[in-house]
Structure formats: structure tokens, C-alpha cells
Protein backbone atom coordinates (compact mmCIF):
# COMPACT_ATOMS: atom_id res chain seq x y z
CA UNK A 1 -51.43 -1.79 -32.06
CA UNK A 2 -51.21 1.88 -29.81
CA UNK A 3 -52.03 0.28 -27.21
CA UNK A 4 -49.51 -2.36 -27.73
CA UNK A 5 -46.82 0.30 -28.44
CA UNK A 6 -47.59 2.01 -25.34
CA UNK A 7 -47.49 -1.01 -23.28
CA UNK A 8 -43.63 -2.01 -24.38
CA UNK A 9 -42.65 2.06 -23.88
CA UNK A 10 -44.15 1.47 -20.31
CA UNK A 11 -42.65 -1.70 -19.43
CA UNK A 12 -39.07 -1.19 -20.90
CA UNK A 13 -38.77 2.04 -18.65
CA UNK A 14 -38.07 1.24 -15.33
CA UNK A 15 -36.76 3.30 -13.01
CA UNK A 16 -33.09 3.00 -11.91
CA UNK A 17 -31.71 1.56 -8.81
CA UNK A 18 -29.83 4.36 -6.82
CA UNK A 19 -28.14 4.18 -3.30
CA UNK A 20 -29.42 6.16 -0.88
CA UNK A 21 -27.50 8.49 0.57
CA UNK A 22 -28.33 8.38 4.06
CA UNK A 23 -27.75 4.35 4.10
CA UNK A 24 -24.62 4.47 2.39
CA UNK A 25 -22.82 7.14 4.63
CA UNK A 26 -24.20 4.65 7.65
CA UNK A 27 -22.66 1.96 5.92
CA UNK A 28 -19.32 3.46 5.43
CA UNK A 29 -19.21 4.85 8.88
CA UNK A 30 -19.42 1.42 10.15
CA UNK A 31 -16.98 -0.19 7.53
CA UNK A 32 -14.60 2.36 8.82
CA UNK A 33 -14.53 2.84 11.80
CA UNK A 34 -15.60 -1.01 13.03
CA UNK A 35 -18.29 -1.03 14.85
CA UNK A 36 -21.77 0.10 14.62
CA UNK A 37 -21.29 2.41 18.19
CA UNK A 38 -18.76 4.31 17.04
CA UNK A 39 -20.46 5.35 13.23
CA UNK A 40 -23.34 6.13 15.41
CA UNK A 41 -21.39 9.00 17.57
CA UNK A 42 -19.97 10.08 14.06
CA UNK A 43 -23.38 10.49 12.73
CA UNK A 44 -24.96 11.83 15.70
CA UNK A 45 -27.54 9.14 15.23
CA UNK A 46 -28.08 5.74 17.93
CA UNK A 47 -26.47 2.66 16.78
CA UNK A 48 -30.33 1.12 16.48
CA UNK A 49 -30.93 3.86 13.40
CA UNK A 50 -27.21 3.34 11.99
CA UNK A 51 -28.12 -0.45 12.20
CA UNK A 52 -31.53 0.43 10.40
CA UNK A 53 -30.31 2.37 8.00
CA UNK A 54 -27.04 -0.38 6.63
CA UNK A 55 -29.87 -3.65 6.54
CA UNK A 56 -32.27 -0.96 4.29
CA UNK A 57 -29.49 -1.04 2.51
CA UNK A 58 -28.24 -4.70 2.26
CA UNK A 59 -31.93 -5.53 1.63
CA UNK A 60 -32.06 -3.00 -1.68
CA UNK A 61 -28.59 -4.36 -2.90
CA UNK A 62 -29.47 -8.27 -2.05
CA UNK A 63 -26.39 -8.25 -0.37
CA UNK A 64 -24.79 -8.96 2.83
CA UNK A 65 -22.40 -6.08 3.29
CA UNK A 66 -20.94 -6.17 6.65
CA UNK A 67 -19.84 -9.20 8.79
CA UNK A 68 -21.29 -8.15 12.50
CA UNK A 69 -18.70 -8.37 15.20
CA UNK A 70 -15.73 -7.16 17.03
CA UNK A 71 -15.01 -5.26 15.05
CA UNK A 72 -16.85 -5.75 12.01
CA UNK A 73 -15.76 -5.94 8.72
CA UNK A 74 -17.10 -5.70 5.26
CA UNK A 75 -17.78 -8.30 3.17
CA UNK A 76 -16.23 -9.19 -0.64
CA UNK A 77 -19.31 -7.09 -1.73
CA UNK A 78 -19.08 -4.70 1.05
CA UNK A 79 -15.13 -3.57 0.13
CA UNK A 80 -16.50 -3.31 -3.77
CA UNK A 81 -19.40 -0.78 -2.32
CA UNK A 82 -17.00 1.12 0.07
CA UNK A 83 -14.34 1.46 -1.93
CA UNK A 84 -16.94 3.18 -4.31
CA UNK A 85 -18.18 5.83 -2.15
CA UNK A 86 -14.42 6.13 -0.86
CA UNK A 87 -13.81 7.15 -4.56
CA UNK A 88 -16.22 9.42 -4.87
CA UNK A 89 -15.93 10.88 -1.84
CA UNK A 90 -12.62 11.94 -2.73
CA UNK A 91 -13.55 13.12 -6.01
CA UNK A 92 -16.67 15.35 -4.47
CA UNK A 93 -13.81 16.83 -1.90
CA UNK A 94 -11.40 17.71 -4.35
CA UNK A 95 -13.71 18.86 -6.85
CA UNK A 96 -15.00 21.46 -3.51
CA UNK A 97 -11.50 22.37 -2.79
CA UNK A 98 -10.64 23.46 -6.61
CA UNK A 99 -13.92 25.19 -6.90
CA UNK A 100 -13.32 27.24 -3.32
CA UNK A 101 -10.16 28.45 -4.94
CA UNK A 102 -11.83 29.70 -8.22
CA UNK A 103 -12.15 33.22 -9.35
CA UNK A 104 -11.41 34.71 -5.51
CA UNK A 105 -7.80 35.21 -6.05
CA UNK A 106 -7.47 32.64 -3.64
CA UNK A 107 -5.20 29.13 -3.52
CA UNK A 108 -6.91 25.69 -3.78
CA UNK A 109 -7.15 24.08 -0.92
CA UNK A 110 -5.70 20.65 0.36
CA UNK A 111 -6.45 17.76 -0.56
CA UNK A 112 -6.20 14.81 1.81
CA UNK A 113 -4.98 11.09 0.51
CA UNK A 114 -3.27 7.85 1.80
CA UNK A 115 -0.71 6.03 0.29
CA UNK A 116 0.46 2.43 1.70
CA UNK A 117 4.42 2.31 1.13
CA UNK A 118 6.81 -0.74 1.18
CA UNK A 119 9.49 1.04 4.48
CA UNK A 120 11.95 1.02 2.05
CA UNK A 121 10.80 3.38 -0.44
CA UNK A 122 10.09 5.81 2.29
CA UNK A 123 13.52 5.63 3.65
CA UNK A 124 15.31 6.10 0.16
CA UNK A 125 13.72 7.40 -3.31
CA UNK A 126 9.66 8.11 -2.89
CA UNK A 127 9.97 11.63 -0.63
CA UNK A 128 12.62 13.45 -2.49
CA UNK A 129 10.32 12.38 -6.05
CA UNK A 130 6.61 13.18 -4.07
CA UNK A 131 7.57 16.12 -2.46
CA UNK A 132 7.80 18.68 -5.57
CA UNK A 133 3.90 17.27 -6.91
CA UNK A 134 2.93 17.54 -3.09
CA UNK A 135 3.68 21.14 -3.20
CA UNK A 136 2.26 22.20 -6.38
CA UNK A 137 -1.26 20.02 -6.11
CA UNK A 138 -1.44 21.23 -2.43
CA UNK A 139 -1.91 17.19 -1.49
CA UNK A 140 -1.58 16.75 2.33
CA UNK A 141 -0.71 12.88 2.41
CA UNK A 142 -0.55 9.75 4.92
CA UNK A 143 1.87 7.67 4.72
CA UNK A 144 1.21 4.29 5.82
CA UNK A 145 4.34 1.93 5.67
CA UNK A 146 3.93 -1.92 5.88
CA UNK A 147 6.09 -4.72 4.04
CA UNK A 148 5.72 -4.61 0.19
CA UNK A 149 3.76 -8.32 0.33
CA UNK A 150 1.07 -6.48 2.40
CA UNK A 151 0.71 -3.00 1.39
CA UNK A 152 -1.54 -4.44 -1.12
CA UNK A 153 -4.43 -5.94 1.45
CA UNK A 154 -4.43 -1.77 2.78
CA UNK A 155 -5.63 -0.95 -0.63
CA UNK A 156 -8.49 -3.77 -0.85
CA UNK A 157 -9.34 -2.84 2.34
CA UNK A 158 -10.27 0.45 1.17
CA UNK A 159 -7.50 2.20 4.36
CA UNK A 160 -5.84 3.74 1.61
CA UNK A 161 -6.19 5.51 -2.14
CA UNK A 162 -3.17 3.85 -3.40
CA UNK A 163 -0.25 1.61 -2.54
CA UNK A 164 3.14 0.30 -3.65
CA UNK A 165 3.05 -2.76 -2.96
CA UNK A 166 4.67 -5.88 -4.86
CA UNK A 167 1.82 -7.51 -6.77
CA UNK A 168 1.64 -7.42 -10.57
CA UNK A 169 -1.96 -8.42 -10.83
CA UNK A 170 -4.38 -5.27 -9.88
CA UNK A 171 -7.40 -6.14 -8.43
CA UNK A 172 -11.44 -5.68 -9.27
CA UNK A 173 -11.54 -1.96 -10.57
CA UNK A 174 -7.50 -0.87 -9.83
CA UNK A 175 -5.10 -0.25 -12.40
CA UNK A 176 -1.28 -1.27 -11.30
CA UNK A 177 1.65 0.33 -13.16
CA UNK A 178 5.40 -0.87 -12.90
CA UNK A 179 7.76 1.91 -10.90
CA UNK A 180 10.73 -0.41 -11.10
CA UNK A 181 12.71 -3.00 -9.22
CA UNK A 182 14.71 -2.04 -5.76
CA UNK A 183 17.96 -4.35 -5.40
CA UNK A 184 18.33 -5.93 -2.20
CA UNK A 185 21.93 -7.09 -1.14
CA UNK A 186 22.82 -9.57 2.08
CA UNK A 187 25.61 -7.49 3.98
CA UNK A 188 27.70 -7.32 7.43
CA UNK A 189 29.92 -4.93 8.40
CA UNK A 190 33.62 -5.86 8.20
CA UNK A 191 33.96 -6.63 11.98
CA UNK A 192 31.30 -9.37 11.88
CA UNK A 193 32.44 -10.84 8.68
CA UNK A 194 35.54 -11.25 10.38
CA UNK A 195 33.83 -13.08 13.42
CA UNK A 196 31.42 -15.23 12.12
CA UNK A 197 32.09 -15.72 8.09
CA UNK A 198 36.28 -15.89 8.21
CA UNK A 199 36.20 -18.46 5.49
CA UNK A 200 33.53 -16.77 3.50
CA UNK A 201 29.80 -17.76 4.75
CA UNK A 202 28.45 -21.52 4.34
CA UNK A 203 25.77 -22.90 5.61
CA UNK A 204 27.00 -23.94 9.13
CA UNK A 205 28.25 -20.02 9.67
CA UNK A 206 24.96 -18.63 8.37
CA UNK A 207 23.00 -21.22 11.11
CA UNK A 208 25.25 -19.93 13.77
CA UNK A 209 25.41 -16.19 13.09
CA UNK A 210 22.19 -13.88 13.87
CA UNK A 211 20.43 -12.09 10.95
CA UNK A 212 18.91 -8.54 11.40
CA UNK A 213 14.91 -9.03 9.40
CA UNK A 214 12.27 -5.90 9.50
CA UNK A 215 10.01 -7.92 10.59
CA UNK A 216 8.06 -11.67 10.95
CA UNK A 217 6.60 -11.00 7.15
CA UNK A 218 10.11 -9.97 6.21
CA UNK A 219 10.66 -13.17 3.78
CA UNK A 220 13.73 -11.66 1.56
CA UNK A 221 16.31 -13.60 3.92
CA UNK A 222 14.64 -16.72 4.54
CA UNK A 223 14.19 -16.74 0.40
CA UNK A 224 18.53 -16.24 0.13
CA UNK A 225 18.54 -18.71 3.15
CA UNK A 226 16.90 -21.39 1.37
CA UNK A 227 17.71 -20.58 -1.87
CA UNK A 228 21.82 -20.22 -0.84
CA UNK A 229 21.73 -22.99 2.22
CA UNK A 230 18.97 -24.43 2.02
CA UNK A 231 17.84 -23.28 5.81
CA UNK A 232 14.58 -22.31 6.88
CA UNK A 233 14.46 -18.82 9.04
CA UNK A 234 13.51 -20.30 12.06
CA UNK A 235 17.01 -22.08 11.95
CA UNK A 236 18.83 -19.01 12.51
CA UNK A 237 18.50 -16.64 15.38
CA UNK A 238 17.08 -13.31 14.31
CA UNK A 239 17.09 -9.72 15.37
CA UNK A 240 13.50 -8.05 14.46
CA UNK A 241 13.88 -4.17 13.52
CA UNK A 242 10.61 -2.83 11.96
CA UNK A 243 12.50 0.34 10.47
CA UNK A 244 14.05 0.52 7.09
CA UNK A 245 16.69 3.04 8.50
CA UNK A 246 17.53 1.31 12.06
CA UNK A 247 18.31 -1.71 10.24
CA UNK A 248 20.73 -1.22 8.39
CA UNK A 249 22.59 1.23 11.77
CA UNK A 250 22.00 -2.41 12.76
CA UNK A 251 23.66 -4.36 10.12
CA UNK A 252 26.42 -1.29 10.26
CA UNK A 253 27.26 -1.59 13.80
CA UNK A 254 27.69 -5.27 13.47
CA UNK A 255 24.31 -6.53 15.21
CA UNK A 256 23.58 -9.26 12.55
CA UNK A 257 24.13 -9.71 8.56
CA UNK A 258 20.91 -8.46 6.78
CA UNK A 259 19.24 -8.06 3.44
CA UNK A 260 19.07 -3.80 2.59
CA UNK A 261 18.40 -2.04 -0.50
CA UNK A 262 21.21 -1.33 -2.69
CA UNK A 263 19.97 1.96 -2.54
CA UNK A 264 20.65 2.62 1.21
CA UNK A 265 24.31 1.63 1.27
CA UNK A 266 25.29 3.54 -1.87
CA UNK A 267 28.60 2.38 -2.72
CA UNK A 268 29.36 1.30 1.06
CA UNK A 269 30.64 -1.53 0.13
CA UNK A 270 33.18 -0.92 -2.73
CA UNK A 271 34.55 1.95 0.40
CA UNK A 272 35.00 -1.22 2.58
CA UNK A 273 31.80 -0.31 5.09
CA UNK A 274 30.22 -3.09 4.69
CA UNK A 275 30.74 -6.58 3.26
CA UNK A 276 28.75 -8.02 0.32
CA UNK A 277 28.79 -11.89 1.81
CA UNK A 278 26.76 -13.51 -1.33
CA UNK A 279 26.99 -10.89 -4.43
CA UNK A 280 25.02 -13.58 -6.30
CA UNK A 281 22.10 -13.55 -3.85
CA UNK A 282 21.39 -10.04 -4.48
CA UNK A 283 17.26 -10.07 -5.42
CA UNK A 284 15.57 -7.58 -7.73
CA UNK A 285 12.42 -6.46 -5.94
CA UNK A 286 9.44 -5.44 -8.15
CA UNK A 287 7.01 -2.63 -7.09
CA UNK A 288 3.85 -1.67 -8.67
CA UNK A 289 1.89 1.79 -8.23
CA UNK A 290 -1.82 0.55 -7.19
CA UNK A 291 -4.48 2.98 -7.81
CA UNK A 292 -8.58 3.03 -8.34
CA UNK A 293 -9.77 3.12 -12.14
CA UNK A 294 -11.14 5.92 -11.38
CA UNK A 295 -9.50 8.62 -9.07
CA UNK A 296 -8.96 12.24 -8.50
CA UNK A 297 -6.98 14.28 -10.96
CA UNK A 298 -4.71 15.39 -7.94
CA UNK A 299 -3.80 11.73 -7.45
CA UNK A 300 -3.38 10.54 -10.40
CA UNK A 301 -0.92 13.39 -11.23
CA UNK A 302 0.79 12.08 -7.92
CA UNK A 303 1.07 9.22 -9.19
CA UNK A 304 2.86 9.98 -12.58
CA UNK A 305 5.54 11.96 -10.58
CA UNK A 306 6.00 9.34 -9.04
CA UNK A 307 6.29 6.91 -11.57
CA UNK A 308 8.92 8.80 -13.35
CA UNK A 309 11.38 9.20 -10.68
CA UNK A 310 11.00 5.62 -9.28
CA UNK A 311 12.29 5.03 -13.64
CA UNK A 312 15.08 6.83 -12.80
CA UNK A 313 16.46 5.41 -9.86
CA UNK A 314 15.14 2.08 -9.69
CA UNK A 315 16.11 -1.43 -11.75
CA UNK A 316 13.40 -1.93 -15.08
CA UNK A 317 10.94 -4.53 -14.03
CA UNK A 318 11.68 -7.54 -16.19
CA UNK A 319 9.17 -7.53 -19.72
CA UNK A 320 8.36 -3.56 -19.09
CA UNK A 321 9.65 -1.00 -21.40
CA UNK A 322 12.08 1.60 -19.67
């Protein structure tokens, strides 16, 4: 029976799988920077031991975690494992930089983060509401600003620590929160009204006159287009502008009729600046605050400032609470 006892005690304890750390820093060097060369010259090691060190690893995990080519890229299981050591990475850096400001009468230091930002948020309410929780966590941020469809891939990439982006459903190990809705309106300044909508626009006038979009994955006009007319985009000729802020000086100086946040134009219209062409068509815009499960302090106090001004200026997202 003892030995019997001590048999079970020996086979139930096993010891537990860990990453090591030399592997997994190869790993993320080449996940990152996208290609097995360059994590080499960050590591001071040759691309033969880099290559050594991420198939160690893939052979301990059972798991193919990079695709090999130009550049390469991680695999499903690969983004799960980097975004992981991204995480804790920027835990271990911000936990340094609070302790180096500890009992020496000195200030924390920064903390670095990225944030992937729909271009209209940037150019109207997330600065002024960031700016104050910037200051006092002593964040130093990126700002990467893409279409609010796409902000979202950023994120599962594991290129940023959070996003805005205009998903609902979070992904594997992400929380999403609501910040609100931003109002988009179609507009034209009075000139062009008068030139190409003199009856009102219809759906000959709205194939004939140019539209100003932000870019090809821009899909809020082709949505009123169809919607409204029925057209497709690619029946109208379009002016691209990739800027939240140059598009509407577009729209405003009578370049092409556009979709822009309500925000931007802030009462332009009832002044007579511009021309609301289809107040009906005006499209509520949801935005959700993607973040890991799991994430620095520093961040995720970022991310309740922000939060509570986007409640304040923006629409409620339908079936939230205010």
C-alpha cells in the first residue's frame, strides 16, 4: 500500500511546461519585425540561431507559430503566443518604470503604448478626453489611425495594445466596451448644391456629381448610395482624401458631397455652411474600446478616461445603458 501511495504522489506531479525565455524573445523578434534577418540584428544573434531557437520552440508547443516568407507572419496560434508576451512585456515595463520612481523623490517614468483610432475620433473628441490621463499616468502614446472596419485586425495582429474600432464582438482574450455612436451626415456646401442637386438630389444627380470618400475601405457612402439610390460606388466618380480634417476643407470648398461626422461641422449647417442633402441618411456609427483581458494599470486607466468622455459627447450605442 506505501509503495502504492508513493507511486500515485510520483506520477500525479509532473513538472510544468514553461516557455523559454530565450525562444520566445526570438520568436517575437521575428513576429515583429518580419523576417528572421532582421530579429537576428536585434538580438545580436545570426538568423541560423534565431531560426534555432523559434522551431525549439514550435517543437515544445506542438505548434506551428510562424508562416516563413516575405515577410513572415504568425500563425492563429502564433498571434495568441505573441500577443501574450506583448502583454507581459508591457506589464514587466511598467511595473520597472513605477518601481524606478519609488522612494527617490523622483517621477515615474513613461510608459510607452499604441492605440489604433478610427481618423475621425482623432480629428474631433479622443485628444482633448486622452490628453489630461496622458499627463497624469506619464503614458507616451502612438497613435495609429486606420478606418474604424480595420482598426480591429491592428489589435489581432498584436501592432497595437488597444483599438477603437467598430466591432461589438471582442476577440480570444480582449474585452470590448461601448464609447458611443459618432453621427455621420451626407453634406455639400451651398455652391455645389446649387450646381449639381437644384431640385434636391435623386439618383441621376447623385450618379453625375463626384463624392469626396477617405478612402477605398471608406463604405459609409456607398451604404447611403445604395440604401438612398440604390447605386453602387463605383457608379459615381470619387475624390479619395485619407484625412478626416482635409475632407471635409474638401466637402467645404465644394470638391464633392461627402459623408462627415456630425461632430466636425458643429452646427454648420443650421448657419447655412453647408447643406444637409439627405437628413434621413444620417448613420449612427458604433465604436467599441478594444483592450487585452489582462493589461497594465496605466492603460486600463486610459481607457476609462476615455470611455467617459466619448459618453459625453457621443450618441448611446443602441441596447447599452448611458
Amino acid at each position: 500500500m506505501i509503495g502504492q501511495a508513493e507511486n500515485f504522489s510520483i506520477n500525479a506531479i509532473r513538472p510544468a511546461m514553461h516557455i523559454d525565455s530565450k525562444q520566445s524573445a526570438a520568436f517575437l523578434a521575428v513576429a515583429e519585425a518580419g523576417s528572421f534577418e532582421q530579429a537576428a540584428v536585434a538580438l545580436h544573434l545570426t538568423p541560423s540561431a534565431v531560426s534555432l531557437r523559434v522551431r525549439a520552440l514550435e517543437t515544445q508547443l506542438g505548434q506551428a507559430l510562424l508562416v516563413r516568407g516575405r515577410p513572415c507572419r504568425a500563425t492563429r496560434s502564433g498571434r495568441q503566443l505573441m500577443q501574450h508576451l506583448q502583454r507581459a512585456r508591457a506589464m514587466e515595463r511598467e511595473l520597472l518604470a513605477d518601481m524606478a520612481g519609488d522612494g527617490n523623490g523622483e517621477q515615474r517614468a513613461f510608459s510607452a503604448f499604441s492605440l489604433a483610432v478610427n481618423a475621425d475620433s482623432l480629428a474631433t473628441w479622443l485628444l482633448p478626453s486622452l490628453v489630461p490621463a496622458l499627463q497624469r499616468e506619464r503614458i507616451a502614446l502612438e497613435l495609429l489611425a486606420d478606418d474604424q472596419e480595420h482598426t480591429h485586425a491592428l489589435l489581432e495582429a498584436g501592432l497595437v495594445h488597444a483599438c477603437i474600432a467598430s466591432q461589438a464582438q471582442a476577440m480570444r482574450g480582449c474585452v470590448a466596451e461601448p464609447l458611443g455612436a459618432m453621427r455621420y451626415r451626407l453634406v455639400c456646401s451651398p455652391g455645389f448644391a446649387s450646381e449639381w442637386f437644384p431640385r434636391g438630389i435623386s439618383r441621376a444627380s447623385a450618379r453625375q456629381a463626384p463624392v469626396v470618400v477617405f478612402n477605398r475601405k471608406d463604405a459609409l457612402q456607398a451604404q447611403v448610395l445604395r440604401e438612398a439610390f440604390g447605386l453602387q460606388a463605383s457608379s459615381c466618380p470619387c475624390h479619395f482624401v485619407p484625412a478626416s480634417e482635409p475632407l471635409l476643407a474638401a466637402v467645404r470648398c465644394g470638391l464633392g458631397y461627402g459623408m462627415v461626422p456630425e461632430l466636425q461641422i458643429q452646427g454648420a449647417v443650421e448657419r447655412g455652411e453647408l447643406v444637409d442633402l439627405l437628413p434621413s441618411a444620417a448613420i449612427d456609427v458604433a465604436l467599441y474600446w478594444h483592450s487585452w483581458r489582462q493589461q497594465p494599470p496605466r492603460l486600463e486607466r486610459l481607457a476609462r478616461s476615455a470611455m467617459q468622455a466619448a459618453r459625453r459627447v457621443l450618441q448611446p450605442v443602441p441596447g447599452t445603458v448611458p
